[in-house]
PDB file of N, CA and C in Angstrom:
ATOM      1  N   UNK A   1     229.121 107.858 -44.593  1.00  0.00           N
ATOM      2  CA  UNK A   1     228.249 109.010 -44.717  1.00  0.00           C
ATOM      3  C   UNK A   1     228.957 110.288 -44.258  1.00  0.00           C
ATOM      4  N   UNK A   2     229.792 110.198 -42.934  1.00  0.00           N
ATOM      5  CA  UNK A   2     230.509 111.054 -42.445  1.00  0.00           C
ATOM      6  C   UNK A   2     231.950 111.690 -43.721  1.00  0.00           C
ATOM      7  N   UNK A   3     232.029 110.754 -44.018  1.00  0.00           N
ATOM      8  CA  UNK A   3     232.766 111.334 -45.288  1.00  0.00           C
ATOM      9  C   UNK A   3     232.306 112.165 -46.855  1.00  0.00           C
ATOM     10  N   UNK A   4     231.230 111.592 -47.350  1.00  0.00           N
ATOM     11  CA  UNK A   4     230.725 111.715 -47.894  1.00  0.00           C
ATOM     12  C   UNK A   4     230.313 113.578 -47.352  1.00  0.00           C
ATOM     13  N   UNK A   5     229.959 113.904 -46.639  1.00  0.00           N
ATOM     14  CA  UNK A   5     229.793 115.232 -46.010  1.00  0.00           C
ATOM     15  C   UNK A   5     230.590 116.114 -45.813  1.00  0.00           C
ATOM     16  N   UNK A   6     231.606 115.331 -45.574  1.00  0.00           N
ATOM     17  CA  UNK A   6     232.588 116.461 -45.377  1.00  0.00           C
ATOM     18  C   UNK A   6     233.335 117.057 -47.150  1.00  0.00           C
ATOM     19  N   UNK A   7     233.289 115.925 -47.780  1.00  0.00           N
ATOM     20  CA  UNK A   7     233.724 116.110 -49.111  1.00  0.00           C
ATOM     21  C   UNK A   7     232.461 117.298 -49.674  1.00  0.00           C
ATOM     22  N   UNK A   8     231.289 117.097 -49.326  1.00  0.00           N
ATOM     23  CA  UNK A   8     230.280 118.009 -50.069  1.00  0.00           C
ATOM     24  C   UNK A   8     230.852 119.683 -49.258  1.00  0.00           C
ATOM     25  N   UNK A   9     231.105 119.413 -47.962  1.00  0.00           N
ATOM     26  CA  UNK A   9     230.908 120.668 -47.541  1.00  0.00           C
ATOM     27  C   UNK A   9     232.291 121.269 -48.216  1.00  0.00           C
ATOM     28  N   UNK A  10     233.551 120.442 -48.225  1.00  0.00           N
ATOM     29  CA  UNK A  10     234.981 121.491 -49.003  1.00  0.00           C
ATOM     30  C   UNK A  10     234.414 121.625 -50.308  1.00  0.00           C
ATOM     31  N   UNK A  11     233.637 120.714 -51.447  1.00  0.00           N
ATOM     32  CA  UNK A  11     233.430 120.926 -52.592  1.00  0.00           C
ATOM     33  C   UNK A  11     232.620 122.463 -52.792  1.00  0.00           C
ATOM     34  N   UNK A  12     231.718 122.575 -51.538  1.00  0.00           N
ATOM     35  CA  UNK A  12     230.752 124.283 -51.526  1.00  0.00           C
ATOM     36  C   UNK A  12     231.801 125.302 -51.138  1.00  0.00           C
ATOM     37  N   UNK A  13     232.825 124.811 -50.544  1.00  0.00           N
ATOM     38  CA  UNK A  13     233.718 125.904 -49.759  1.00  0.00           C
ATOM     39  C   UNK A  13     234.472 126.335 -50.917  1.00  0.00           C
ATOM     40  N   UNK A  14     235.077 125.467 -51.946  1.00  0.00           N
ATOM     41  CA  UNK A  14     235.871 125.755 -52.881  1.00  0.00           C
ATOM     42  C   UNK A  14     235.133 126.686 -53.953  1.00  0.00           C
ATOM     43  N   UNK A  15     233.989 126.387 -53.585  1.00  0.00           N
ATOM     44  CA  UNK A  15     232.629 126.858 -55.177  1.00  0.00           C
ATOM     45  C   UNK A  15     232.540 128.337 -54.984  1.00  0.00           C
ATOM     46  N   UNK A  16     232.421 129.047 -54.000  1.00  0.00           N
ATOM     47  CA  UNK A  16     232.234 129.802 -53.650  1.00  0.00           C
ATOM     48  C   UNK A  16     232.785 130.571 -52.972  1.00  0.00           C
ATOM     49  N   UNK A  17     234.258 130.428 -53.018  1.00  0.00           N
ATOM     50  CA  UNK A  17     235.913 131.214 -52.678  1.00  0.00           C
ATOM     51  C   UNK A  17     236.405 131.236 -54.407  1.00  0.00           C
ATOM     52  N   UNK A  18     235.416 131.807 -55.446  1.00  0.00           N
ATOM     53  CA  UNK A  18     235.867 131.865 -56.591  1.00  0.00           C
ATOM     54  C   UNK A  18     236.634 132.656 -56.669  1.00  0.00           C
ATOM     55  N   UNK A  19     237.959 132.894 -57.706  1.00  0.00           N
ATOM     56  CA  UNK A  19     238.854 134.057 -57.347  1.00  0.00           C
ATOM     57  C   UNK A  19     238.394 135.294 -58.081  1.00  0.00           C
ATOM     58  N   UNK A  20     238.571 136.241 -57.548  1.00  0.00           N
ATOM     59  CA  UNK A  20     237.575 137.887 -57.928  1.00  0.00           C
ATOM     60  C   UNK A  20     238.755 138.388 -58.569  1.00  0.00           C
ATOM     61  N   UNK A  21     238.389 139.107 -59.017  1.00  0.00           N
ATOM     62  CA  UNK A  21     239.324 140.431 -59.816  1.00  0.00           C
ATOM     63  C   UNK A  21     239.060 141.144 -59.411  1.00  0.00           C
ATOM     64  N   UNK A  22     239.882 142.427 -59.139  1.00  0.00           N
ATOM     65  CA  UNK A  22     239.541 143.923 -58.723  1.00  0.00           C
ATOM     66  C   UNK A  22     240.006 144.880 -59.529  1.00  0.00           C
ATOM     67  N   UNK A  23     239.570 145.788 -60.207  1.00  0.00           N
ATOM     68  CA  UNK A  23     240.352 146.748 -60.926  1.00  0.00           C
ATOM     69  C   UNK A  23     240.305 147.942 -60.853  1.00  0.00           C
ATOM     70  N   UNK A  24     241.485 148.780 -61.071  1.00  0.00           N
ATOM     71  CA  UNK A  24     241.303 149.974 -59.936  1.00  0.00           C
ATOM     72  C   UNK A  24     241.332 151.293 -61.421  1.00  0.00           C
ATOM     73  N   UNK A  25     240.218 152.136 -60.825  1.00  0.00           N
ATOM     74  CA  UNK A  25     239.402 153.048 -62.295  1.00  0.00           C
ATOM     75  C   UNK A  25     240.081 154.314 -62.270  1.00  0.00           C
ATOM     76  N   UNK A  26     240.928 154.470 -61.887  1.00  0.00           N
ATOM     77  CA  UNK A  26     242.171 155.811 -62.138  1.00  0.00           C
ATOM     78  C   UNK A  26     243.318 154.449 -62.987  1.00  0.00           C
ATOM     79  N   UNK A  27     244.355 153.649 -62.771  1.00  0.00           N
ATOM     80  CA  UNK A  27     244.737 153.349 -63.768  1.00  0.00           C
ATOM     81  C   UNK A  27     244.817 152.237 -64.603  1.00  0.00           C
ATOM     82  N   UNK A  28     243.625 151.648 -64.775  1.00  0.00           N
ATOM     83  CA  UNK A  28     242.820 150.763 -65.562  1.00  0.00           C
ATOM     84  C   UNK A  28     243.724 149.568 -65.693  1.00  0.00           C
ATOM     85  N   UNK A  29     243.884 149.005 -64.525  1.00  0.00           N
ATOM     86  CA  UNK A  29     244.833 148.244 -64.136  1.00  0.00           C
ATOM     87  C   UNK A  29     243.992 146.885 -63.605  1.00  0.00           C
ATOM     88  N   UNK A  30     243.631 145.437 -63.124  1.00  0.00           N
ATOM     89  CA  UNK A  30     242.975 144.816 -62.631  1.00  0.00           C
ATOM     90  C   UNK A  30     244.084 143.722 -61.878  1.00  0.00           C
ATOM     91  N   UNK A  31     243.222 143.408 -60.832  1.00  0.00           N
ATOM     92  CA  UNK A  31     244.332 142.635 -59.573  1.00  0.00           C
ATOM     93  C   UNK A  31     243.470 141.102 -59.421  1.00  0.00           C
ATOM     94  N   UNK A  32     244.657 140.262 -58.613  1.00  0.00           N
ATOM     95  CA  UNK A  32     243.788 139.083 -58.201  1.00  0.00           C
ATOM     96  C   UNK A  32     243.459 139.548 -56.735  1.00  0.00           C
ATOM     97  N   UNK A  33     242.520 139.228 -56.038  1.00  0.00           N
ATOM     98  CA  UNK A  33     241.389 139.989 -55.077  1.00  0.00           C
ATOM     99  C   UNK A  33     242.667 139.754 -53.923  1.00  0.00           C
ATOM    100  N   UNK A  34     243.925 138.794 -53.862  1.00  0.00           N
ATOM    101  CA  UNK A  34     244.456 138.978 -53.038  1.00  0.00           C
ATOM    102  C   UNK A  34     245.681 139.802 -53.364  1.00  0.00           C
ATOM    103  N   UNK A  35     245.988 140.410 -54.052  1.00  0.00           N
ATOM    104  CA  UNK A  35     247.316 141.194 -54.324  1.00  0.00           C
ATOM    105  C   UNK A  35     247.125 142.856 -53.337  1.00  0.00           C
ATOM    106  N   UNK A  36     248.634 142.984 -53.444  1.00  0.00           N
ATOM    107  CA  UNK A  36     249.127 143.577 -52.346  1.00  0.00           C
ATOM    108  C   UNK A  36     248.650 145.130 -52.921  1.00  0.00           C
ATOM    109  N   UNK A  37     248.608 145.549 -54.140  1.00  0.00           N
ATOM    110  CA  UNK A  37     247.567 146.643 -54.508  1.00  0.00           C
ATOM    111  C   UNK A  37     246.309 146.947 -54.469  1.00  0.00           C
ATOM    112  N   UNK A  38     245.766 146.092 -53.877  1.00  0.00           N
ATOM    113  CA  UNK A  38     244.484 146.222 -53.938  1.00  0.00           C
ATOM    114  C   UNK A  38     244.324 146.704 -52.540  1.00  0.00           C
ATOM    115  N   UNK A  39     244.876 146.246 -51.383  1.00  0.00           N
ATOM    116  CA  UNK A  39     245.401 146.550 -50.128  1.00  0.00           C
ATOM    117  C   UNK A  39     245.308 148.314 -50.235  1.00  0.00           C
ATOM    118  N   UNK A  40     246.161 149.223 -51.091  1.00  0.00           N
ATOM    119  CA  UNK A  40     245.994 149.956 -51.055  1.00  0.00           C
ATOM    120  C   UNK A  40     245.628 150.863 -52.023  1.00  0.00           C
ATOM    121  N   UNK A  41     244.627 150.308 -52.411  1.00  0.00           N
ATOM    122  CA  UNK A  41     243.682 151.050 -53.578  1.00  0.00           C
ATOM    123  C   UNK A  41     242.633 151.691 -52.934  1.00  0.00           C
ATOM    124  N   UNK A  42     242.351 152.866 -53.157  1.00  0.00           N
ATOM    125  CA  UNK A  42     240.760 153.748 -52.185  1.00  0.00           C
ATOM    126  C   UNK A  42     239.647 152.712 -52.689  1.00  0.00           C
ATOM    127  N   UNK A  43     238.987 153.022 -52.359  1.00  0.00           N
ATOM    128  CA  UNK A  43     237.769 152.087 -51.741  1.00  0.00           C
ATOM    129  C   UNK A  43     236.549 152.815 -53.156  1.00  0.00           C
ATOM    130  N   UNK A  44     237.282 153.797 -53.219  1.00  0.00           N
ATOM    131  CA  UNK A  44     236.288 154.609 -54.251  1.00  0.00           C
ATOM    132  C   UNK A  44     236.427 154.249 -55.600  1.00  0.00           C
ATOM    133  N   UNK A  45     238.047 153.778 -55.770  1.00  0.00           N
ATOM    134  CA  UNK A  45     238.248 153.139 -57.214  1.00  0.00           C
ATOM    135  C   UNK A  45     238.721 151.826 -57.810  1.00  0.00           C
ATOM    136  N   UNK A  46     238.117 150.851 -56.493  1.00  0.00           N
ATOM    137  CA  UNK A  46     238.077 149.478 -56.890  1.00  0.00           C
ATOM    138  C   UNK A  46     236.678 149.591 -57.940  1.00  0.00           C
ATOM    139  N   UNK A  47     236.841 148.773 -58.870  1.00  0.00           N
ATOM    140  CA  UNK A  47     235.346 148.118 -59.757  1.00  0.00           C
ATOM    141  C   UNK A  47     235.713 146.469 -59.562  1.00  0.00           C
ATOM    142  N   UNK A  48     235.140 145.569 -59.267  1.00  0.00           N
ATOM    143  CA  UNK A  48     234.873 144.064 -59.515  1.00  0.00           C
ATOM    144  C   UNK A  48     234.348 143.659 -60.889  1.00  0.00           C
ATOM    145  N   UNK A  49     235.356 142.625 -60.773  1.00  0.00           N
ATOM    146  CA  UNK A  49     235.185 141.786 -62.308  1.00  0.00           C
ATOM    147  C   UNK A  49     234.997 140.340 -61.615  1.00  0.00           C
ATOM    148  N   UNK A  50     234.417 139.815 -62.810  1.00  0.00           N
ATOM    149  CA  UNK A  50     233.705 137.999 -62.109  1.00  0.00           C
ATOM    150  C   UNK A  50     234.802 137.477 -62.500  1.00  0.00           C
ATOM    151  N   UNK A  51     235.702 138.037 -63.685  1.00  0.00           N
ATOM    152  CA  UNK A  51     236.570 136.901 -64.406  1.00  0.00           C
ATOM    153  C   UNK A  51     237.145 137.554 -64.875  1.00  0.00           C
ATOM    154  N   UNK A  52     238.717 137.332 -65.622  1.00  0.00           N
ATOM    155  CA  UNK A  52     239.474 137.790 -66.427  1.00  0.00           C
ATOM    156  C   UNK A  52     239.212 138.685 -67.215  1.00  0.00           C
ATOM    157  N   UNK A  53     238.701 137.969 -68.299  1.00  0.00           N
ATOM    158  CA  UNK A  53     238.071 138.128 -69.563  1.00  0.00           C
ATOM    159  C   UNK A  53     236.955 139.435 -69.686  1.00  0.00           C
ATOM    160  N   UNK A  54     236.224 139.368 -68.776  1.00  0.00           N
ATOM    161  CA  UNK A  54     235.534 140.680 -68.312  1.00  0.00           C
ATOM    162  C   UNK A  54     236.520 141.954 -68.296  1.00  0.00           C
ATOM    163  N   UNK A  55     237.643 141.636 -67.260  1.00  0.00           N
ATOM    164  CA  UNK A  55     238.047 142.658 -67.065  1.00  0.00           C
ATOM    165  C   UNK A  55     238.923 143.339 -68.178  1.00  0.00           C
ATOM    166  N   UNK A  56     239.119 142.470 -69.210  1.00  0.00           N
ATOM    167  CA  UNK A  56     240.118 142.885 -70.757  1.00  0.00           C
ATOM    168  C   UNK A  56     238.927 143.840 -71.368  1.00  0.00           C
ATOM    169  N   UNK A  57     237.967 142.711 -71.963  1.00  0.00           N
ATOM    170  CA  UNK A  57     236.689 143.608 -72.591  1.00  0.00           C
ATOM    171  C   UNK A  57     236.736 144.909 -71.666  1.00  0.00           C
ATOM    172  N   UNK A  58     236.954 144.693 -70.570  1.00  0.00           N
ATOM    173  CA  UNK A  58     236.451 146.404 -69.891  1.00  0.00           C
ATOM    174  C   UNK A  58     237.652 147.462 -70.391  1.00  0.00           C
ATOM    175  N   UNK A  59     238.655 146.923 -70.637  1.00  0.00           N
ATOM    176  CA  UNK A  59     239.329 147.678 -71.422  1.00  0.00           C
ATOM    177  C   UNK A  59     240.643 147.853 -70.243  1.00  0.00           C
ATOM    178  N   UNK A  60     240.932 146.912 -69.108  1.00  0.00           N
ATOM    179  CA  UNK A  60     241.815 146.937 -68.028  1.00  0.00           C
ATOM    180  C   UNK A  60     243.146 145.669 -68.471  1.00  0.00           C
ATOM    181  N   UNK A  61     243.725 146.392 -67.829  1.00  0.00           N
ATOM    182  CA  UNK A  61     245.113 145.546 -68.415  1.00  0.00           C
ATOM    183  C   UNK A  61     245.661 144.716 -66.800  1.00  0.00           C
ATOM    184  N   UNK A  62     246.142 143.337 -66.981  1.00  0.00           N
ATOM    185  CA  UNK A  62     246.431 142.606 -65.943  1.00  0.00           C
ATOM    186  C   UNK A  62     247.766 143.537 -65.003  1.00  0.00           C
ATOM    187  N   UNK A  63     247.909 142.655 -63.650  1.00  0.00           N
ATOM    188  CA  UNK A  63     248.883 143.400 -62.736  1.00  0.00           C
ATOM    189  C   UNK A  63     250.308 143.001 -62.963  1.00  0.00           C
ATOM    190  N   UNK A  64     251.387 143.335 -62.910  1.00  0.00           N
ATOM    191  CA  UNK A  64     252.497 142.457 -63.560  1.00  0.00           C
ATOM    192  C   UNK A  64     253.051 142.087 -62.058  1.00  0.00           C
ATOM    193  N   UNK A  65     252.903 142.339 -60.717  1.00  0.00           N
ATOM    194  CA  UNK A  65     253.010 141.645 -59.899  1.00  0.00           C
ATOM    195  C   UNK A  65     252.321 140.420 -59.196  1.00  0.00           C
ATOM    196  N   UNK A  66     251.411 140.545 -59.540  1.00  0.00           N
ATOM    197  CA  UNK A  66     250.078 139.315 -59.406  1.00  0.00           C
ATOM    198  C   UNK A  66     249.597 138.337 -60.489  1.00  0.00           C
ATOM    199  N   UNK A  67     250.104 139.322 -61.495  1.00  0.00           N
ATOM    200  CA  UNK A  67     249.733 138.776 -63.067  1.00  0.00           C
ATOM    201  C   UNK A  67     248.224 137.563 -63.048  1.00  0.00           C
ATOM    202  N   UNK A  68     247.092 138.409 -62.839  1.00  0.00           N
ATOM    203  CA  UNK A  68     245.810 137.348 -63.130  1.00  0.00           C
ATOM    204  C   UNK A  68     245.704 137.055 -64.294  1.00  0.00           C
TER     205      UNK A  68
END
């Protein structure tokens, strides 16, 4: 049972550390939520994306150092 629990609780931990996108709205650029630009992007021109694919349709092009 003790196992069984602990497997549920990493399976919620993993569910919900989904990886974010960030994309920054001066140069329509989008990051993985841990890249080192995003670090220093103003706070005013991050936008969040749920997923990739979002962030293309939005018309943002991937990071070529992080490459999401």
């Amino acid at each position: 049972m003790r196992h069984l629990t602990l497997t549920i609780t990493l399976l919620l931990l993993f569910a919900t550390s989904a990886l974010a996108y960030i994309g920054n709205s001066n140069s329509f650029k989008f990051h993985r939520d841990k890249c080192q630009w995003v670090k220093k992007m103003d706070e005013v021109n991050k936008v969040s994306f749920n997923n990739r694919k979002q962030a293309i349709k939005a018309g943002y092009v991937p990071c070529k150092v992080c490459r999401p």
